[in-house]
PDB file of N, CA and C in Angstrom:
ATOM      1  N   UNK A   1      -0.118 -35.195 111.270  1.00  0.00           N
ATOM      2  CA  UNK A   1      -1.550 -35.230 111.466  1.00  0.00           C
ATOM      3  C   UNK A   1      -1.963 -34.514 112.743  1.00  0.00           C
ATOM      4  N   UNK A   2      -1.193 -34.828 113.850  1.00  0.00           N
ATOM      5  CA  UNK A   2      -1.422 -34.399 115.249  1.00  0.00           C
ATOM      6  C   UNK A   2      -1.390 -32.605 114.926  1.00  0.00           C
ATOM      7  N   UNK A   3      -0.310 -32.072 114.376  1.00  0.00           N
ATOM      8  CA  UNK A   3       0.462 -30.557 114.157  1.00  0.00           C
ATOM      9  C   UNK A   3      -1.075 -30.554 113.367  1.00  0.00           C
ATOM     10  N   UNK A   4      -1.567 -30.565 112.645  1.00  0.00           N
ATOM     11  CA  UNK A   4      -2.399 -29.938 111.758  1.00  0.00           C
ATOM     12  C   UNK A   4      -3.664 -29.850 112.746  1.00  0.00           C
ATOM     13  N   UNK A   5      -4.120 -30.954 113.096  1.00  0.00           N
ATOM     14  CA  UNK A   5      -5.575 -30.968 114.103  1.00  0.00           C
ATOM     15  C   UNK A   5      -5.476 -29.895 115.511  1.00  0.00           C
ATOM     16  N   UNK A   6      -4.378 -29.847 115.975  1.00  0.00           N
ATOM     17  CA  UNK A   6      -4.061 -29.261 116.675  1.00  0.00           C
ATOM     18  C   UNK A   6      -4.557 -27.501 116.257  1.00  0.00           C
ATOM     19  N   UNK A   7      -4.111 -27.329 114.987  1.00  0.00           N
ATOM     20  CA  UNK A   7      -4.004 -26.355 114.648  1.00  0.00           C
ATOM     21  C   UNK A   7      -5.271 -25.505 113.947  1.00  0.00           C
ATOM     22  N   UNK A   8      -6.251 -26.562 113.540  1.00  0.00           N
ATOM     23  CA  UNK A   8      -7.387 -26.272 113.484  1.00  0.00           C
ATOM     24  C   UNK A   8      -8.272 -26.313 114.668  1.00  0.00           C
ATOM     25  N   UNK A   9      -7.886 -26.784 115.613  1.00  0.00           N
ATOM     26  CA  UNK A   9      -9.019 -26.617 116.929  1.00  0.00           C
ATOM     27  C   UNK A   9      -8.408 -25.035 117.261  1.00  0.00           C
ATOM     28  N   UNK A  10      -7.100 -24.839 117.406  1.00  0.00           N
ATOM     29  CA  UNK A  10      -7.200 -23.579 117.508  1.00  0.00           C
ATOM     30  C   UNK A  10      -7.549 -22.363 116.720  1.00  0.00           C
ATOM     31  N   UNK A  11      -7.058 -22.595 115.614  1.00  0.00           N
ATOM     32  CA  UNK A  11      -8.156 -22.128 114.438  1.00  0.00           C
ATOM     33  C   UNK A  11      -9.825 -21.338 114.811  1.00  0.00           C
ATOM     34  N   UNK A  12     -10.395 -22.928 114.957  1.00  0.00           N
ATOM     35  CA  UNK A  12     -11.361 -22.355 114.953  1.00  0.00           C
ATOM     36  C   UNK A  12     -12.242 -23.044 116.267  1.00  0.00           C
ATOM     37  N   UNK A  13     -11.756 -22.156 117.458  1.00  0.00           N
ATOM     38  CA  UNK A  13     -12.023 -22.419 118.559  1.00  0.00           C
ATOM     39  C   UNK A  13     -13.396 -22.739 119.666  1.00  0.00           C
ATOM     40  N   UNK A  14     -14.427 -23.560 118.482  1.00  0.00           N
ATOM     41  CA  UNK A  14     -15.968 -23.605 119.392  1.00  0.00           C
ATOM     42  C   UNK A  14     -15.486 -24.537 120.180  1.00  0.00           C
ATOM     43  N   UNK A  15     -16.741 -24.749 120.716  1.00  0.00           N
ATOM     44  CA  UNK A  15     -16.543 -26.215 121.515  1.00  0.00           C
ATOM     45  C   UNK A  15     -17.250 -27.674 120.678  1.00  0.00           C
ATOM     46  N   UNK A  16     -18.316 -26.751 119.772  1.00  0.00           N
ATOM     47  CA  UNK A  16     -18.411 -28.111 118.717  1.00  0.00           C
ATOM     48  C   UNK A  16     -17.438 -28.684 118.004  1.00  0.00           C
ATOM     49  N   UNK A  17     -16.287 -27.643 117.643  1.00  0.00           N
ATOM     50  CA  UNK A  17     -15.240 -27.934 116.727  1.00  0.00           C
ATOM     51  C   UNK A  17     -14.129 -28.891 117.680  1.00  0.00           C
ATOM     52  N   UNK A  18     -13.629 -28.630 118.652  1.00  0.00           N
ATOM     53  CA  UNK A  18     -12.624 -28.854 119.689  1.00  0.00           C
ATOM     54  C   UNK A  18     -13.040 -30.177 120.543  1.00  0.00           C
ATOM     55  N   UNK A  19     -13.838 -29.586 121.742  1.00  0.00           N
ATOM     56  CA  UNK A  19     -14.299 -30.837 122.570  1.00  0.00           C
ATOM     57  C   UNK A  19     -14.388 -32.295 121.690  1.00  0.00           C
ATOM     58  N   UNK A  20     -14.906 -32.194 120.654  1.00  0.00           N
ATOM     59  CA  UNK A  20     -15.054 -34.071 120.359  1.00  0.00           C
ATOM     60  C   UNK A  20     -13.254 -34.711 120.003  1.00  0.00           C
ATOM     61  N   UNK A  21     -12.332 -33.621 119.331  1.00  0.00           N
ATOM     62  CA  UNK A  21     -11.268 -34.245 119.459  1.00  0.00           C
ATOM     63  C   UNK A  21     -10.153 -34.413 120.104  1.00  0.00           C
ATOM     64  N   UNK A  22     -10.480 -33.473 121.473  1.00  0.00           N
ATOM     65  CA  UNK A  22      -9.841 -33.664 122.704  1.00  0.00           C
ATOM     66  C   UNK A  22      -9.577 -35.400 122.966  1.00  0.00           C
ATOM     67  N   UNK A  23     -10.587 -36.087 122.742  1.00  0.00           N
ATOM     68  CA  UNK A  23     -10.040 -37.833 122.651  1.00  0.00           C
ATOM     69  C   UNK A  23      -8.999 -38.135 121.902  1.00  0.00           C
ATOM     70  N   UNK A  24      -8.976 -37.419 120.597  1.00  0.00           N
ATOM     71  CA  UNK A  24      -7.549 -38.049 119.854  1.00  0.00           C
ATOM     72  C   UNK A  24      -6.483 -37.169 120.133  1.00  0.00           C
ATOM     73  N   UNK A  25      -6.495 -35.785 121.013  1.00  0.00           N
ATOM     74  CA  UNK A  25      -5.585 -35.910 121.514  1.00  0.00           C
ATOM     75  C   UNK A  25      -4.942 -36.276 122.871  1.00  0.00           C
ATOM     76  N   UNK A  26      -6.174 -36.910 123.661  1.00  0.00           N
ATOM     77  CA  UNK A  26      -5.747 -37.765 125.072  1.00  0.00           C
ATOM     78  C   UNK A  26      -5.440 -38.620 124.782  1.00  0.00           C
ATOM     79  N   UNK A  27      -5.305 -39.704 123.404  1.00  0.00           N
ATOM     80  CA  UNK A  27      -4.760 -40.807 123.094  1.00  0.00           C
ATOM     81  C   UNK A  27      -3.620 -40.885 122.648  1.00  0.00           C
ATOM     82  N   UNK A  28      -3.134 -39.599 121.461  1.00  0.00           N
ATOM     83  CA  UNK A  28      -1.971 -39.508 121.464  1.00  0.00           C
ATOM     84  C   UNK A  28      -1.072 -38.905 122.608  1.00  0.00           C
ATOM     85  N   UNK A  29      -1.590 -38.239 123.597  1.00  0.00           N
ATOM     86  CA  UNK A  29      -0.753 -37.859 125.136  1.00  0.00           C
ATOM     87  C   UNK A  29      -0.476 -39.092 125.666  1.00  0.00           C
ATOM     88  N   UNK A  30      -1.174 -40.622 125.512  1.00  0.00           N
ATOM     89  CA  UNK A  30      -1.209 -41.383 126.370  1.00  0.00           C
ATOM     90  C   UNK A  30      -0.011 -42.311 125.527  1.00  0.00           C
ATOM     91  N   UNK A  31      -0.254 -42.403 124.467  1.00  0.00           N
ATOM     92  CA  UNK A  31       0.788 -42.838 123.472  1.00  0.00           C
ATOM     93  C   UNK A  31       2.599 -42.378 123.965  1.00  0.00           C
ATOM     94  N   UNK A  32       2.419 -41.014 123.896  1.00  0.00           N
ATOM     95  CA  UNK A  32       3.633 -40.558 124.246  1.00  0.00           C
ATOM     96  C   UNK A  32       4.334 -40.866 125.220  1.00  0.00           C
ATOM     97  N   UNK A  33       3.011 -41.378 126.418  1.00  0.00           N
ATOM     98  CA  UNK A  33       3.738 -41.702 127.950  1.00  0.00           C
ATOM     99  C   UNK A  33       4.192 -43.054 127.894  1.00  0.00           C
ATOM    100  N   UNK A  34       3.653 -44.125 126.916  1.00  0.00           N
ATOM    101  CA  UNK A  34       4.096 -45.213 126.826  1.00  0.00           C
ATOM    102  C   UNK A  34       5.737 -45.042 126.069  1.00  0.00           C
ATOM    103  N   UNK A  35       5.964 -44.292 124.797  1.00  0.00           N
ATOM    104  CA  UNK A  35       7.160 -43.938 124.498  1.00  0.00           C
ATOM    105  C   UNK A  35       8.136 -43.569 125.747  1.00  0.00           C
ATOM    106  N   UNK A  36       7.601 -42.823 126.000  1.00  0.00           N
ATOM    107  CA  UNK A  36       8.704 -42.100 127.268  1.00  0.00           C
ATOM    108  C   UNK A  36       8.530 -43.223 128.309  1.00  0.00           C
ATOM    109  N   UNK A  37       7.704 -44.148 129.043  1.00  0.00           N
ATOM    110  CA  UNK A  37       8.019 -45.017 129.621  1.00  0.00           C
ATOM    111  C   UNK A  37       9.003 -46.203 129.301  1.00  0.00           C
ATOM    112  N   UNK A  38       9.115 -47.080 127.646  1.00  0.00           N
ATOM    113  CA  UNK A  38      10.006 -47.751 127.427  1.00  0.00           C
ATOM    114  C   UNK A  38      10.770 -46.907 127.013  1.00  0.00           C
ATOM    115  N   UNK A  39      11.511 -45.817 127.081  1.00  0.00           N
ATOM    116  CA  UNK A  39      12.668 -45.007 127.202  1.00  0.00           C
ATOM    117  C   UNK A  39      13.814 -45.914 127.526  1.00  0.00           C
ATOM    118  N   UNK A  40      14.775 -45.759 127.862  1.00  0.00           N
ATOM    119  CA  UNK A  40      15.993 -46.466 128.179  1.00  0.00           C
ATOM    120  C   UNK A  40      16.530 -45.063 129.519  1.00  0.00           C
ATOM    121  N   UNK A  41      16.629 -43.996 129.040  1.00  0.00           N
ATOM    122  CA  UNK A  41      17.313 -42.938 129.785  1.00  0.00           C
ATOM    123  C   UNK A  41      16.624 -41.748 129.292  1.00  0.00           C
ATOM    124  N   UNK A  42      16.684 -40.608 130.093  1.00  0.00           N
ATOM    125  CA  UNK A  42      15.682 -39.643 130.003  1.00  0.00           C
ATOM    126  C   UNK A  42      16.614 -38.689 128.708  1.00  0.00           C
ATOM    127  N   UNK A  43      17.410 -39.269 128.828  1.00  0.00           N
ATOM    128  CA  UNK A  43      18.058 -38.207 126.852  1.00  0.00           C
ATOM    129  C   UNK A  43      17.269 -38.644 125.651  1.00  0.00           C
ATOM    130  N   UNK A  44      16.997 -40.188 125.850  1.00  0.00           N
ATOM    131  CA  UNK A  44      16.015 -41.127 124.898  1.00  0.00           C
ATOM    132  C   UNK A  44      14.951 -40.441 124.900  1.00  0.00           C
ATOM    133  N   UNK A  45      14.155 -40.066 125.837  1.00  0.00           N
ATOM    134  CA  UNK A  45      13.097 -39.202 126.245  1.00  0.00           C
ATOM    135  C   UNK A  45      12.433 -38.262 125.815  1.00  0.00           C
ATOM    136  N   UNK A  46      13.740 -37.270 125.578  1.00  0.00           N
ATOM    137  CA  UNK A  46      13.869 -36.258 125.736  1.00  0.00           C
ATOM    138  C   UNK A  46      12.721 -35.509 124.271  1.00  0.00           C
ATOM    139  N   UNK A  47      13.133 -36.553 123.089  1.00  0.00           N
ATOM    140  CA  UNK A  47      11.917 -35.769 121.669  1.00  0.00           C
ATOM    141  C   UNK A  47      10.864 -36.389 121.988  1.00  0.00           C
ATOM    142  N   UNK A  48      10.272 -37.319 123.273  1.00  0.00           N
ATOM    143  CA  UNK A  48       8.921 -37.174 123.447  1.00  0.00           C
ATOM    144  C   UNK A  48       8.423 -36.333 124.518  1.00  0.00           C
ATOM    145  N   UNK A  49       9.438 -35.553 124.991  1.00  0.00           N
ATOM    146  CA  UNK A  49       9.079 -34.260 125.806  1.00  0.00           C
ATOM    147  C   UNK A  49       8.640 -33.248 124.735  1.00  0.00           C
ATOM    148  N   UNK A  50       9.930 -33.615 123.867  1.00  0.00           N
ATOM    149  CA  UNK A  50       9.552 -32.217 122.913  1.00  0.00           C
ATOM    150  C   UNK A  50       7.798 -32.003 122.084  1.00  0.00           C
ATOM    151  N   UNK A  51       7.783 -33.720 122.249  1.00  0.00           N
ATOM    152  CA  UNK A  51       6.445 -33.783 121.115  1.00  0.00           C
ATOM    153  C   UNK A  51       5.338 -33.278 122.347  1.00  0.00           C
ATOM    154  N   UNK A  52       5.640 -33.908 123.967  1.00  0.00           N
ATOM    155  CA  UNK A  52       4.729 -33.169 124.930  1.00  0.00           C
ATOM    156  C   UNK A  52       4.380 -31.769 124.746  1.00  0.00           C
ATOM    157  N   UNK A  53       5.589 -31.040 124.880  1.00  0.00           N
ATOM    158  CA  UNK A  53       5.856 -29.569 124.253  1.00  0.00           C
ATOM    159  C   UNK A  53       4.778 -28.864 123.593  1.00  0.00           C
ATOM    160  N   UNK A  54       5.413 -29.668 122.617  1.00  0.00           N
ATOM    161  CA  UNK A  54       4.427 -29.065 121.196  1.00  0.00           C
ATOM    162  C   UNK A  54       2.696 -29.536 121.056  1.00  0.00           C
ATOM    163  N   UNK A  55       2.731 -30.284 121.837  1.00  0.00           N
ATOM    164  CA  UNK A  55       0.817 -30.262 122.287  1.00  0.00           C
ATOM    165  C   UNK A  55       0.140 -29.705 123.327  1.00  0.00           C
ATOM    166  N   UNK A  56       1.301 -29.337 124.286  1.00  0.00           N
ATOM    167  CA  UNK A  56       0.643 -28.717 125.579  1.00  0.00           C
ATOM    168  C   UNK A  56       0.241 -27.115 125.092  1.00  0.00           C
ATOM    169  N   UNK A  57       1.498 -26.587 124.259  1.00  0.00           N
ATOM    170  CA  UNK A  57       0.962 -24.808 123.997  1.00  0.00           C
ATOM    171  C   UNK A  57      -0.666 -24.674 123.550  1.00  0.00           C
ATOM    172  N   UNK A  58      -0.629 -25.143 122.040  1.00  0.00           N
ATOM    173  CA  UNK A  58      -2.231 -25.339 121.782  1.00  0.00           C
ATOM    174  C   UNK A  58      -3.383 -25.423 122.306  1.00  0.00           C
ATOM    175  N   UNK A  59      -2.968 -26.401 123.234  1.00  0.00           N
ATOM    176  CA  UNK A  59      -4.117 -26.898 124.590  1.00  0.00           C
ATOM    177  C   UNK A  59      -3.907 -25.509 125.411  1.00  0.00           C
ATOM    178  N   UNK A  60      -2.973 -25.214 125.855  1.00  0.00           N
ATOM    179  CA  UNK A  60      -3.243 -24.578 126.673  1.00  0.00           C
ATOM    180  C   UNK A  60      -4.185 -22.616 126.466  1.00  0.00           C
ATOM    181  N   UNK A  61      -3.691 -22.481 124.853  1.00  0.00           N
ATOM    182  CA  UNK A  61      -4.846 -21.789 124.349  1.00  0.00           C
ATOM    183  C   UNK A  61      -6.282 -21.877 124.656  1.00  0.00           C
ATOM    184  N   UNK A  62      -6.359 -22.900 123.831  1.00  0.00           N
ATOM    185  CA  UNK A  62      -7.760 -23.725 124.178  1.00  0.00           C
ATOM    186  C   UNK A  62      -8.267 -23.965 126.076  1.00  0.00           C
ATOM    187  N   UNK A  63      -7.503 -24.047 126.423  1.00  0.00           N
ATOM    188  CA  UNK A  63      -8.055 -24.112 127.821  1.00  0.00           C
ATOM    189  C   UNK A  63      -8.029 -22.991 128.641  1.00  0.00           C
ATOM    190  N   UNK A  64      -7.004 -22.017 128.189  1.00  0.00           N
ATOM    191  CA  UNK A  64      -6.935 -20.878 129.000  1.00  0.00           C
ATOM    192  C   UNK A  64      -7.764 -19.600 128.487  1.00  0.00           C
ATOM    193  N   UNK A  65      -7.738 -19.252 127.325  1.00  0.00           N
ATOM    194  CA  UNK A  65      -7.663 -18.108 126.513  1.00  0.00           C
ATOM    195  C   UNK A  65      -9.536 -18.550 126.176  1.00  0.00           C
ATOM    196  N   UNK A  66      -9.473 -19.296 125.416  1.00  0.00           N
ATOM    197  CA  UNK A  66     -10.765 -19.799 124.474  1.00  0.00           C
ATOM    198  C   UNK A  66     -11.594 -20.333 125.763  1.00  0.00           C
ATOM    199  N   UNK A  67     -11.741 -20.927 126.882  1.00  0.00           N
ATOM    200  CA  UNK A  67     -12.121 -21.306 128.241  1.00  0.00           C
ATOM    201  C   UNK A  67     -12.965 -22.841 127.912  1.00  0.00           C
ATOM    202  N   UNK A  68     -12.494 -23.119 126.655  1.00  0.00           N
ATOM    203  CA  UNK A  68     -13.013 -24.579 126.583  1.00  0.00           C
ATOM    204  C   UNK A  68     -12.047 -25.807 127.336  1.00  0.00           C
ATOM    205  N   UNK A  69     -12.551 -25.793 128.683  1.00  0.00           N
ATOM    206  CA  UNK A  69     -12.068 -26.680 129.664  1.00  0.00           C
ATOM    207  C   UNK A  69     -13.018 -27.508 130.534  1.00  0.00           C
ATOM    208  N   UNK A  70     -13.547 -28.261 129.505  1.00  0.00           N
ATOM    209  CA  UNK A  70     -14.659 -29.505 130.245  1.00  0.00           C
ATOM    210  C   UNK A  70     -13.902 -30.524 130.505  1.00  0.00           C
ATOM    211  N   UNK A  71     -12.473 -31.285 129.903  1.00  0.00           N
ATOM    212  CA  UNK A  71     -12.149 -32.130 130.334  1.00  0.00           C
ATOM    213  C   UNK A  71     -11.102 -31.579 131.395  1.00  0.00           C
ATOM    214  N   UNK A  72     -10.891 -32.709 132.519  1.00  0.00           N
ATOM    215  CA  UNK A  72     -10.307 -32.433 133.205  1.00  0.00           C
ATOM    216  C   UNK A  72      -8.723 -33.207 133.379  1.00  0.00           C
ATOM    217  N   UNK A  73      -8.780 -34.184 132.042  1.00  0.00           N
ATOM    218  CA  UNK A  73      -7.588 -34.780 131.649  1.00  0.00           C
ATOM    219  C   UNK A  73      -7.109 -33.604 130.979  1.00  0.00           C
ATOM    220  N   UNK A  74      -7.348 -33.182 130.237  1.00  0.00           N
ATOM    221  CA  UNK A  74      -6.676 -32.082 129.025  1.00  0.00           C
ATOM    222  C   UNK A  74      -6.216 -30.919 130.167  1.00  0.00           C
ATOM    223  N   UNK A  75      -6.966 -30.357 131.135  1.00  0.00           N
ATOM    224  CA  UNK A  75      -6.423 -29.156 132.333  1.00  0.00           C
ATOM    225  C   UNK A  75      -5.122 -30.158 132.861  1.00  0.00           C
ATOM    226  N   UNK A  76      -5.279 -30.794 133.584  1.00  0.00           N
ATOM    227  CA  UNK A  76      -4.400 -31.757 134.058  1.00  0.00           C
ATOM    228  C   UNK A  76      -3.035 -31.496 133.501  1.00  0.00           C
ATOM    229  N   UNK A  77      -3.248 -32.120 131.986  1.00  0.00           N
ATOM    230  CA  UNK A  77      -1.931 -32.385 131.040  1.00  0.00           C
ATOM    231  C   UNK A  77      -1.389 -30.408 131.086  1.00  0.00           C
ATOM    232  N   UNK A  78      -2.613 -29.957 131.032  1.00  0.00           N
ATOM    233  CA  UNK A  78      -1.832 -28.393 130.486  1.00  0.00           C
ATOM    234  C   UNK A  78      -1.609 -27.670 131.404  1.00  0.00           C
ATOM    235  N   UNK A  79      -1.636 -28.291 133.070  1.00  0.00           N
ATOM    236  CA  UNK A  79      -0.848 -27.472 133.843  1.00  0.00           C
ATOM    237  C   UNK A  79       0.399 -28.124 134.359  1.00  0.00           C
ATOM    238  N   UNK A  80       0.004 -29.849 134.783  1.00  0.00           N
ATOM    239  CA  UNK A  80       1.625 -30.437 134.899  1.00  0.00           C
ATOM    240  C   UNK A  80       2.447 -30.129 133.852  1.00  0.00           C
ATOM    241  N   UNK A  81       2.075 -29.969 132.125  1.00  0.00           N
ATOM    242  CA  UNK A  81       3.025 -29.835 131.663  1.00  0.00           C
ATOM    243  C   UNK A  81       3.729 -28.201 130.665  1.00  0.00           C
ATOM    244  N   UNK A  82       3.425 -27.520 131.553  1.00  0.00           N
ATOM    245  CA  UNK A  82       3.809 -26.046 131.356  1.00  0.00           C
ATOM    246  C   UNK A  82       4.455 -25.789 130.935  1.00  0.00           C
ATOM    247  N   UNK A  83       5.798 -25.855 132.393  1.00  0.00           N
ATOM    248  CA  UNK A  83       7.088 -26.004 132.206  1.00  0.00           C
ATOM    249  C   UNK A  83       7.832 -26.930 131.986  1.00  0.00           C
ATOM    250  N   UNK A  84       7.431 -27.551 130.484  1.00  0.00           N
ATOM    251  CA  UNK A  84       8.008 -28.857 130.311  1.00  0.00           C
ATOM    252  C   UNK A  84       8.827 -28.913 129.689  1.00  0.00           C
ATOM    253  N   UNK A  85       9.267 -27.674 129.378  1.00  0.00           N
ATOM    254  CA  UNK A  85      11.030 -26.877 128.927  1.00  0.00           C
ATOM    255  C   UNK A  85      12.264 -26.920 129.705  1.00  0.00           C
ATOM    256  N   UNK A  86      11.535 -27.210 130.839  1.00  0.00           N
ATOM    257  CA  UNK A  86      12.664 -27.191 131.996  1.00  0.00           C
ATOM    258  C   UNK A  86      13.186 -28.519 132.480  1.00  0.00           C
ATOM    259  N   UNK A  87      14.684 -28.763 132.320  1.00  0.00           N
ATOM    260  CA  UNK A  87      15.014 -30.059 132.767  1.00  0.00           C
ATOM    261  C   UNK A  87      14.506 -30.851 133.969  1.00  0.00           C
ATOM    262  N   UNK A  88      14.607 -30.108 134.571  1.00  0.00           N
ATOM    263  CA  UNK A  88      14.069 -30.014 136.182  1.00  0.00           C
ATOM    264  C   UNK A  88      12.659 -31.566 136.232  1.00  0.00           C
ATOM    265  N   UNK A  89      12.212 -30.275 135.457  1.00  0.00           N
ATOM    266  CA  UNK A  89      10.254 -30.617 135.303  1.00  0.00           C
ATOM    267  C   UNK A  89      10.427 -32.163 134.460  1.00  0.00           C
ATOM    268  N   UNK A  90      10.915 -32.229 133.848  1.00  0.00           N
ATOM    269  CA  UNK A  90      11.640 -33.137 132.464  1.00  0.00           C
ATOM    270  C   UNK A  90      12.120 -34.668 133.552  1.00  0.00           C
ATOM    271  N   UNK A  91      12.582 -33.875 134.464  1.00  0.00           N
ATOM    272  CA  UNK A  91      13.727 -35.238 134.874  1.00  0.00           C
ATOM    273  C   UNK A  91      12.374 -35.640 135.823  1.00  0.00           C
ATOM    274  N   UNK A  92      12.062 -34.992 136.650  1.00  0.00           N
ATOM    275  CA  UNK A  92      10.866 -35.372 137.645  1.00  0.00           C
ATOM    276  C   UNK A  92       9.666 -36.316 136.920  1.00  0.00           C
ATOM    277  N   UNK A  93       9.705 -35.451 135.591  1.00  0.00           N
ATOM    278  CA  UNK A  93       7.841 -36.108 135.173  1.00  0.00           C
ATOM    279  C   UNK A  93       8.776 -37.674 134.478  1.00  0.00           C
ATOM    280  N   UNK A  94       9.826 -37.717 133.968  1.00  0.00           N
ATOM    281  CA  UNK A  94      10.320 -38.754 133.431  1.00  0.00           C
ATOM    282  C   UNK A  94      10.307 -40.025 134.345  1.00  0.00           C
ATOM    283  N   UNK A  95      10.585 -39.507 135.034  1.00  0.00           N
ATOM    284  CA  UNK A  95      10.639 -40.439 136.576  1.00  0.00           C
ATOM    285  C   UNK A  95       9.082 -41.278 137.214  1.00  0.00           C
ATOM    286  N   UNK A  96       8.175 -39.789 137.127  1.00  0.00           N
ATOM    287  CA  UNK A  96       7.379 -40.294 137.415  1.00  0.00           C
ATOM    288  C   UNK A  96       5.981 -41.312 136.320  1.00  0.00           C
ATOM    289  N   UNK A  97       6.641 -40.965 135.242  1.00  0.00           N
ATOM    290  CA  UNK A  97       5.766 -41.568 133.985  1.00  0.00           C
ATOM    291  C   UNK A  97       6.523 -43.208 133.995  1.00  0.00           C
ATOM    292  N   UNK A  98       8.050 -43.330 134.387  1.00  0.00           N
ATOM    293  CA  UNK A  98       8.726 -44.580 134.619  1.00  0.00           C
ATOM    294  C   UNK A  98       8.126 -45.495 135.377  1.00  0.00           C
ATOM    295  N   UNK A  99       8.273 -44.727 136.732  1.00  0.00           N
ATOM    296  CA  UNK A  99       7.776 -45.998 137.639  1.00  0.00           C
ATOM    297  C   UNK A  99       6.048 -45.377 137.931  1.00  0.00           C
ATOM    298  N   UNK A 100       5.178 -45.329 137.149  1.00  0.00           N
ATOM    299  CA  UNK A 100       4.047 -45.664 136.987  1.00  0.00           C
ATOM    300  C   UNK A 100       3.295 -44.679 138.151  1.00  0.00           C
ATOM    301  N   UNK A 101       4.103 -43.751 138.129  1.00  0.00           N
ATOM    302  CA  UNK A 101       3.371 -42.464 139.593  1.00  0.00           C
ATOM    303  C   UNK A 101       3.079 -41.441 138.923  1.00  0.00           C
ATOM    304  N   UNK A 102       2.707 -41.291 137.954  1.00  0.00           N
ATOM    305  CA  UNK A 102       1.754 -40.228 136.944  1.00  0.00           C
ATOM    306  C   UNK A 102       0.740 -40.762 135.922  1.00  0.00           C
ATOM    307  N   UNK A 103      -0.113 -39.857 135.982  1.00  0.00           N
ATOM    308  CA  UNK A 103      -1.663 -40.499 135.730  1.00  0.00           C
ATOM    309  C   UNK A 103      -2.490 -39.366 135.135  1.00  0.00           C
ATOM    310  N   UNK A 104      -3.012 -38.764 134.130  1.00  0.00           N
ATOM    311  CA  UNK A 104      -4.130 -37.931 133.768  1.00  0.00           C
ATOM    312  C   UNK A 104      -5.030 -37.922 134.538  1.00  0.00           C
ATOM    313  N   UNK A 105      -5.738 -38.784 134.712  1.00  0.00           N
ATOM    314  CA  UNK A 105      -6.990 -39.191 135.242  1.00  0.00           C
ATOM    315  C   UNK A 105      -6.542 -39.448 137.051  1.00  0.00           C
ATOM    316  N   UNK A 106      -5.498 -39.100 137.545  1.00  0.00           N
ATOM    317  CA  UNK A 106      -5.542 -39.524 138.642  1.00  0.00           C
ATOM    318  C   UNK A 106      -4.087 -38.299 139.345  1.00  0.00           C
ATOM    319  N   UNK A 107      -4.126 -38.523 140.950  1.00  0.00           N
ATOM    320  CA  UNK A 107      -3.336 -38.087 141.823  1.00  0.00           C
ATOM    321  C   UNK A 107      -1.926 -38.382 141.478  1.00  0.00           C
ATOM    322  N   UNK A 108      -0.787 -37.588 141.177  1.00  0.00           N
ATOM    323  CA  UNK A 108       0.688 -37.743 140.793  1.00  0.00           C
ATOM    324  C   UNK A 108       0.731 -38.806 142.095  1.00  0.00           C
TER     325      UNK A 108
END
């Protein structure tokens, strides 16, 4: 469901079309952080990085390319999570989504 909506905001890139479901996808981003928080170990993790992954490219269309960037949760998510290919970035944000020091809406 997520892969398809995703794929029609980019599709068809207004801001009437996009902006209203930027909420269902800040809910499923927020979803994911709860997954990756009861994680056990960041290998457990690791396919809700991938699912991070695969929502940040889209967005980041949409926010970069198309310049529909009114929310400032959705910029947020699509620049902390860029390089979210990289273990590095992976082990850090894992860490910090654990012990409760990452936030959309707020200061890492």
């Amino acid at each position: 469901m997520l892969k398809t909506l995703l794929e029609e905001m980019v599709n068809y890139p207004t801001r009437d079309n996009v902006l209203p479901k930027y909420q269902i996808v800040l809910q499923k981003i927020e979803d994911i952080f709860v997954q990756i928080k009861e994680s056990k170990d960041e290998e457990l993790a690791n396919q809700y990085f991938d699912q991070l992954q695969e929502i940040q490219s889209p967005l980041a269309i949409l926010v970069f390319k198309e310049k529909i960037d009114e929310y400032s949760r959705i910029n947020k998510f699509v620049s902390d999570f860029d390089r979210i290919d990289d273990f590095r970035l992976r082990k850090y944000m894992f860490n910090a989504i654990k012990n409760e020091n990452y936030a959309l809406d707020g200061e890492e």
